[in-house]
N, C-alpha and C. Protein backbone atom coordinates (compact mmCIF):
# COMPACT_ATOMS: atom_id res chain seq x y z
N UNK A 1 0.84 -1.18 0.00
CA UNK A 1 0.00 0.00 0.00
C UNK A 1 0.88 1.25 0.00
N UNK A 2 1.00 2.27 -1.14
CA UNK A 2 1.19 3.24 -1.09
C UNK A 2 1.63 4.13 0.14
N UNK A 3 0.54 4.24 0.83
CA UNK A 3 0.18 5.39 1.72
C UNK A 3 0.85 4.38 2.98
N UNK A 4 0.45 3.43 3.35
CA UNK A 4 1.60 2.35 3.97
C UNK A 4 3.21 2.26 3.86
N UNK A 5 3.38 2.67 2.67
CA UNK A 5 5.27 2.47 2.46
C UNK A 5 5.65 4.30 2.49
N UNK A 6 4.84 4.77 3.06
CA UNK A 6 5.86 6.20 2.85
C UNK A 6 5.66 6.29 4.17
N UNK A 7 4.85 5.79 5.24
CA UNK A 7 4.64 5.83 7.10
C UNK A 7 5.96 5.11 7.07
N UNK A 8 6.03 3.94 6.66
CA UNK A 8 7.30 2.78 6.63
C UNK A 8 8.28 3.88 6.72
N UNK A 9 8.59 3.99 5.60
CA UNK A 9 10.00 4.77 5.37
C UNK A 9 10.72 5.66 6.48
N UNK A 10 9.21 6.47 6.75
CA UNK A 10 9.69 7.51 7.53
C UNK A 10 9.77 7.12 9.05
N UNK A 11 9.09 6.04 9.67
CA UNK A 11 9.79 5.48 10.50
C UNK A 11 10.90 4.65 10.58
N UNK A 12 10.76 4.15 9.53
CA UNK A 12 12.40 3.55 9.20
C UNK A 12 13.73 4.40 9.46
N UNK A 13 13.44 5.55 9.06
CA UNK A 13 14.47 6.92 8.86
C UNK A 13 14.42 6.85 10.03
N UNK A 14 13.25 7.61 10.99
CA UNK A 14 13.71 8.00 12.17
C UNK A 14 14.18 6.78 13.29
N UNK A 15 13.74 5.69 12.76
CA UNK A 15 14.89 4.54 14.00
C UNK A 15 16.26 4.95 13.66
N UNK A 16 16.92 5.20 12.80
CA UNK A 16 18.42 5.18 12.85
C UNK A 16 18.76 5.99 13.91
N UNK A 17 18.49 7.65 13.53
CA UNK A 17 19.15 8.19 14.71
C UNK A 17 18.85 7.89 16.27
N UNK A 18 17.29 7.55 16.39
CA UNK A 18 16.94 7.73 18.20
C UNK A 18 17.28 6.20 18.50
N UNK A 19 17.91 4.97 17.80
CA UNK A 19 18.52 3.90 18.27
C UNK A 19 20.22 4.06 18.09
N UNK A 20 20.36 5.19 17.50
CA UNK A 20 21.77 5.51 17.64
C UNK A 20 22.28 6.11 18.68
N UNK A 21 21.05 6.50 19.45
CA UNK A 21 22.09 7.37 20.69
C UNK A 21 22.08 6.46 21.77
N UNK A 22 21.66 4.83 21.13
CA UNK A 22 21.92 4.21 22.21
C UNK A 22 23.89 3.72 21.39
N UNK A 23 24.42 3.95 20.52
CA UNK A 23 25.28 3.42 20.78
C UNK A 23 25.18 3.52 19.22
N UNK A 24 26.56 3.64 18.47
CA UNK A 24 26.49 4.01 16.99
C UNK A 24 26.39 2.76 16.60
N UNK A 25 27.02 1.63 16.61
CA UNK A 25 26.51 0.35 15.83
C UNK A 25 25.46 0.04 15.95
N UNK A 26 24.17 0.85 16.72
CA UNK A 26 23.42 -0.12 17.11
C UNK A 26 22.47 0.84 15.53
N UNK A 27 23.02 2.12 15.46
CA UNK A 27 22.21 3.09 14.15
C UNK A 27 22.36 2.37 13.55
N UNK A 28 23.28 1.24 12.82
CA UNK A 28 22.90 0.40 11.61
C UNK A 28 21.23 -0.26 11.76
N UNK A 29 21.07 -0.34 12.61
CA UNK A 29 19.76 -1.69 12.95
C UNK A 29 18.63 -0.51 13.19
N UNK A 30 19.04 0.50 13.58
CA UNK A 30 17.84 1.39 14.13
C UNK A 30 16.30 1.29 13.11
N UNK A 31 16.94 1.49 11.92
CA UNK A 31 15.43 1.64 10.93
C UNK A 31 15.08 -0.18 10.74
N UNK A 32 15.52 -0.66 10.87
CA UNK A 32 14.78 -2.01 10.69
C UNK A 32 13.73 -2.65 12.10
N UNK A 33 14.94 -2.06 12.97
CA UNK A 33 13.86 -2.61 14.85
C UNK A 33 12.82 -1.43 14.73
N UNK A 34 12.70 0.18 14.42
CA UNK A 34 11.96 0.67 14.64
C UNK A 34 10.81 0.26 13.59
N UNK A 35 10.88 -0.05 12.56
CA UNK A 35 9.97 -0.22 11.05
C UNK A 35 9.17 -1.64 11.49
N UNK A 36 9.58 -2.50 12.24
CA UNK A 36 9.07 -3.84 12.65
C UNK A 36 8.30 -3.95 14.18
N UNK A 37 9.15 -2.91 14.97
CA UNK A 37 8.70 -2.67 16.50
C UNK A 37 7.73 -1.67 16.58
N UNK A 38 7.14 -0.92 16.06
CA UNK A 38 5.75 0.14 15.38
C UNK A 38 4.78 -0.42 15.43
N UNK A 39 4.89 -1.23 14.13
CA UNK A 39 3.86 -2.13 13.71
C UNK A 39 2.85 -3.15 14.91
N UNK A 40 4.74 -3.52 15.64
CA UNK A 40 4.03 -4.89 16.47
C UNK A 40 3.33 -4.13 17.58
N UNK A 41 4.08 -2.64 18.05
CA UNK A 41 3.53 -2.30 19.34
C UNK A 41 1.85 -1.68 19.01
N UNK A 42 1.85 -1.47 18.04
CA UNK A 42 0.21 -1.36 17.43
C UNK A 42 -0.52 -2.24 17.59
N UNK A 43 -0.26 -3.51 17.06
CA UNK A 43 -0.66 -4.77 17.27
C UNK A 43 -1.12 -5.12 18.76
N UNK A 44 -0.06 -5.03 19.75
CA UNK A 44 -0.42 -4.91 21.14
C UNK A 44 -0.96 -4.14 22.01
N UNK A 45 -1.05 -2.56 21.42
CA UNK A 45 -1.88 -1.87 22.09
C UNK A 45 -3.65 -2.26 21.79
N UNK A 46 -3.74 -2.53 20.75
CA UNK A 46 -5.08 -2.93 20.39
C UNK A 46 -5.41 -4.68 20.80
N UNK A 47 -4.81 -5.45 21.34
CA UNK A 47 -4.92 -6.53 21.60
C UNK A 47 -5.02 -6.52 23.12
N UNK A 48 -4.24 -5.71 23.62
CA UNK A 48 -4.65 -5.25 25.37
C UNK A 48 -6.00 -4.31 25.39
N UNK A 49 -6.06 -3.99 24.50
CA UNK A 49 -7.82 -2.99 24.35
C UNK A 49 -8.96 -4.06 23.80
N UNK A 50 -8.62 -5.15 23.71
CA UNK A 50 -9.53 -5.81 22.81
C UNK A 50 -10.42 -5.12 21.55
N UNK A 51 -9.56 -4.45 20.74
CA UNK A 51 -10.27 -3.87 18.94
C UNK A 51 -9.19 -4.87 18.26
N UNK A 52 -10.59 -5.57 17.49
CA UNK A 52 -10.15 -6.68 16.85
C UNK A 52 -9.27 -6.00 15.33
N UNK A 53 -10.33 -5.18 14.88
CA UNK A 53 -10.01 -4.64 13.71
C UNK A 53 -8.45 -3.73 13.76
N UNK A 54 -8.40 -3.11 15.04
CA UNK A 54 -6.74 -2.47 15.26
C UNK A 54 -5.87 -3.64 15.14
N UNK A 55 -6.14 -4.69 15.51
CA UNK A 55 -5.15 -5.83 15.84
C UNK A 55 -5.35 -6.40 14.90
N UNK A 56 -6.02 -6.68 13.70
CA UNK A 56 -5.79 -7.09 12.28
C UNK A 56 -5.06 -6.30 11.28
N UNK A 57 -5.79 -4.57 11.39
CA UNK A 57 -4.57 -3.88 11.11
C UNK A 57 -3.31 -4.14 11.51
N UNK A 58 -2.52 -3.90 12.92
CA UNK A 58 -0.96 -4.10 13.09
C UNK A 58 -0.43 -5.21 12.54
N UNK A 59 -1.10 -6.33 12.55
CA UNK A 59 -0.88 -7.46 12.31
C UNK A 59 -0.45 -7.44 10.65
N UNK A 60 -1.18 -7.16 10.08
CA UNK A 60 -0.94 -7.10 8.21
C UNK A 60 -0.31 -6.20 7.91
N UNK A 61 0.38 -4.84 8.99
CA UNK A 61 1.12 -3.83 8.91
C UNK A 61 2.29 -4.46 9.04
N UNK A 62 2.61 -5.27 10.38
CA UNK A 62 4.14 -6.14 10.64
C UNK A 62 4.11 -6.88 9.74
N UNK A 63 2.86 -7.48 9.29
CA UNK A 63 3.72 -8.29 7.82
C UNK A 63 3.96 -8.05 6.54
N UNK A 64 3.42 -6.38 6.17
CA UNK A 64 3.90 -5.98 5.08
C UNK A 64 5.16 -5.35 5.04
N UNK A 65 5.57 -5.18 6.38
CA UNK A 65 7.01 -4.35 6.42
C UNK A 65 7.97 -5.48 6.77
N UNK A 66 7.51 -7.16 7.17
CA UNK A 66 8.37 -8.32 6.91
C UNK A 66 8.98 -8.16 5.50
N UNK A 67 7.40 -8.28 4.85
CA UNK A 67 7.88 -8.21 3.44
C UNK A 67 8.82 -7.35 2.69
N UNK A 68 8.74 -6.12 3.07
CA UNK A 68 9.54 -5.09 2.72
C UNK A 68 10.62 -5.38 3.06
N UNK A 69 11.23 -5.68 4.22
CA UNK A 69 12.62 -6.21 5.18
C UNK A 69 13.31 -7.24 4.38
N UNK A 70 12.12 -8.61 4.02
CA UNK A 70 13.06 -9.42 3.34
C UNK A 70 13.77 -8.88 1.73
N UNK A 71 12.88 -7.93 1.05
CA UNK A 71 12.63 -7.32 -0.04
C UNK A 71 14.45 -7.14 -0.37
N UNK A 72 14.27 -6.07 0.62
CA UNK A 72 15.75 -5.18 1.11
C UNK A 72 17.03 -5.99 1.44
N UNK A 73 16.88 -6.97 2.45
CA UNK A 73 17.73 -8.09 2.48
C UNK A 73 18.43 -8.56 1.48
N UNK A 74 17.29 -8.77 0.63
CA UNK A 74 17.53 -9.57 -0.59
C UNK A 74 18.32 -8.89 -1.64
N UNK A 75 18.13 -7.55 -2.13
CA UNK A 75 18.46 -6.55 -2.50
C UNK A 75 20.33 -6.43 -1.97
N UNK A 76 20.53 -6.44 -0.77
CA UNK A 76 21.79 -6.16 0.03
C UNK A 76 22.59 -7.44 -0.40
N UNK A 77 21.68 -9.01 -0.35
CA UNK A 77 22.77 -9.85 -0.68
C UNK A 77 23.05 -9.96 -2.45
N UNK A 78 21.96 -8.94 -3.09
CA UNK A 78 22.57 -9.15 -4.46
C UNK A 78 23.15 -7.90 -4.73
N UNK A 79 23.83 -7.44 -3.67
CA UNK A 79 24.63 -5.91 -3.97
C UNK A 79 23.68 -4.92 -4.89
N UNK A 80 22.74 -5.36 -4.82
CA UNK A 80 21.74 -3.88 -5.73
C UNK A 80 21.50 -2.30 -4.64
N UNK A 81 21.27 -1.58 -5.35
CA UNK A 81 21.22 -0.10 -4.51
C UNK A 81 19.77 -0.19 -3.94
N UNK A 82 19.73 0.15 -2.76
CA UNK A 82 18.84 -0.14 -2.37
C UNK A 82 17.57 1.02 -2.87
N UNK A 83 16.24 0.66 -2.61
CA UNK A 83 14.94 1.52 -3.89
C UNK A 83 14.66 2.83 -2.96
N UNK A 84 15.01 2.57 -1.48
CA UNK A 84 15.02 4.24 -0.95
C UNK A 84 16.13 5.21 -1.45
N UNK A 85 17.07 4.52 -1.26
CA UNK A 85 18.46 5.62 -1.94
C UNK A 85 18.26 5.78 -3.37
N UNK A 86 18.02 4.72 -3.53
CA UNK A 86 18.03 5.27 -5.29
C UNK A 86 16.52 6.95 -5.60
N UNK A 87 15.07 6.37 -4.81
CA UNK A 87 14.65 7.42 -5.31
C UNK A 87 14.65 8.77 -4.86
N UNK A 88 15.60 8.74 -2.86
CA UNK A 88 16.00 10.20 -2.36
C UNK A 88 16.73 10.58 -3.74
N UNK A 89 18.20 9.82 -4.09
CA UNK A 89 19.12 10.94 -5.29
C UNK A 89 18.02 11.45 -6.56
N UNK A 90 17.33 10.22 -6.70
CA UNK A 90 16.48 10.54 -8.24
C UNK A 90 15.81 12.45 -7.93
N UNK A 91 15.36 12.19 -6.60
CA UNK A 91 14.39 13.25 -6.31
C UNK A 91 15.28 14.82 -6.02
N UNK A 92 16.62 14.65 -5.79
CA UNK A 92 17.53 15.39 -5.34
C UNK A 92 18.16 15.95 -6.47
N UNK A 93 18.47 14.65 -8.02
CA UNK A 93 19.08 15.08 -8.71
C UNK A 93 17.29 15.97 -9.81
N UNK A 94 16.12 15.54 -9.42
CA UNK A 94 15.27 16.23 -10.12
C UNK A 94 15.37 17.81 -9.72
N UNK A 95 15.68 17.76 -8.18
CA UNK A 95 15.27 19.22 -8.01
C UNK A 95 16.35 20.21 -8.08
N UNK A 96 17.78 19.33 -7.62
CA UNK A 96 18.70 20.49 -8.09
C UNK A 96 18.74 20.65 -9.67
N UNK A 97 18.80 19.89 -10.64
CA UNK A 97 19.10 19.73 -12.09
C UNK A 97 17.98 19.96 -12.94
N UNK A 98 16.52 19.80 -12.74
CA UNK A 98 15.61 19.78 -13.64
C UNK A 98 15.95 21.26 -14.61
N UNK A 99 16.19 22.09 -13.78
CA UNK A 99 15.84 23.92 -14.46
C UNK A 99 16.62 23.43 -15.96
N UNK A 100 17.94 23.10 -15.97
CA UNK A 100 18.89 22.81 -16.48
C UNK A 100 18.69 21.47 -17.35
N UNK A 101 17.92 20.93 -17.38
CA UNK A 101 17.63 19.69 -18.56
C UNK A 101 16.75 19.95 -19.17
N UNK A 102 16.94 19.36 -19.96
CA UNK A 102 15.42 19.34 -21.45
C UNK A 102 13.93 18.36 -20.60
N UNK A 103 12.79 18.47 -20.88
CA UNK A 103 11.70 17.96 -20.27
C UNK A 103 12.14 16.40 -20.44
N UNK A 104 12.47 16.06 -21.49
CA UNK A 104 12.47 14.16 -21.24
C UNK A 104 12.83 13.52 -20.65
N UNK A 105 14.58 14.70 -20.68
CA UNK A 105 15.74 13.96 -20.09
C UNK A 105 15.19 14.00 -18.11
N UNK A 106 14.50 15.47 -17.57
CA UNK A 106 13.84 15.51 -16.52
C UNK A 106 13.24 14.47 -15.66
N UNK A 107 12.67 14.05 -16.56
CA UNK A 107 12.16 12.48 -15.88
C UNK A 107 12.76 11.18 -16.54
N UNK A 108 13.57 10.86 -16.36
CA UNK A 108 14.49 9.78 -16.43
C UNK A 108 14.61 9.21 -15.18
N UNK A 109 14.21 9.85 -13.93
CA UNK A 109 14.56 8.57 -12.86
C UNK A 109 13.51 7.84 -12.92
């Protein structure tokens, strides 16, 4: 879901730094425990409330961001760039460079 993978992301982002100030190796792992630990603590707040429907949500939330996790994994063991970095530069090289390219070449990422 769309509107699902851009919440992802941006909690993904923000685990790096606030699991980094527990300790800089631990910022490697930060966006993956926070992107997986969200989901589940959703899951459990609505399962200690008894709302079934919250707790089917978290539930298909932790497993679409499994999916995403193994996605990425998979991605890392075939040395490919991973699809967040690639579309921050795409979006970075649109906005510093577009003025300066022809319309076609513009959207090429």
């Amino acid at each position: 879901m769309p509107i699902l993978d851009s919440a992802n992301l941006a909690i993904h982002e923000a685990g790096h730094p606030i699991v980094g100030l527990l300790g800089g190796r631990l910022m490697v792992y930060g966006g993956t425990l926070f992107q997986l630990l969200f989901p589940a603590l959703v899951a459990f707040h609505f399962l200690r409330r008894g709302g079934a429907v919250g707790l089917a949500f978290g539930l298909v939330w932790l497993g679409e961001n499994l999916l995403n996790v193994m996605r990425y994994m998979a991605d890392a063991r075939a040395h490919l760039q991973p699809r967040a970095e690639q579309a921050a530069r795409c979006a970075v090289e649109r906005g510093l460079r577009a003025p300066f390219l022809r319309p076609a070449r513009a959207r090429s990422c």
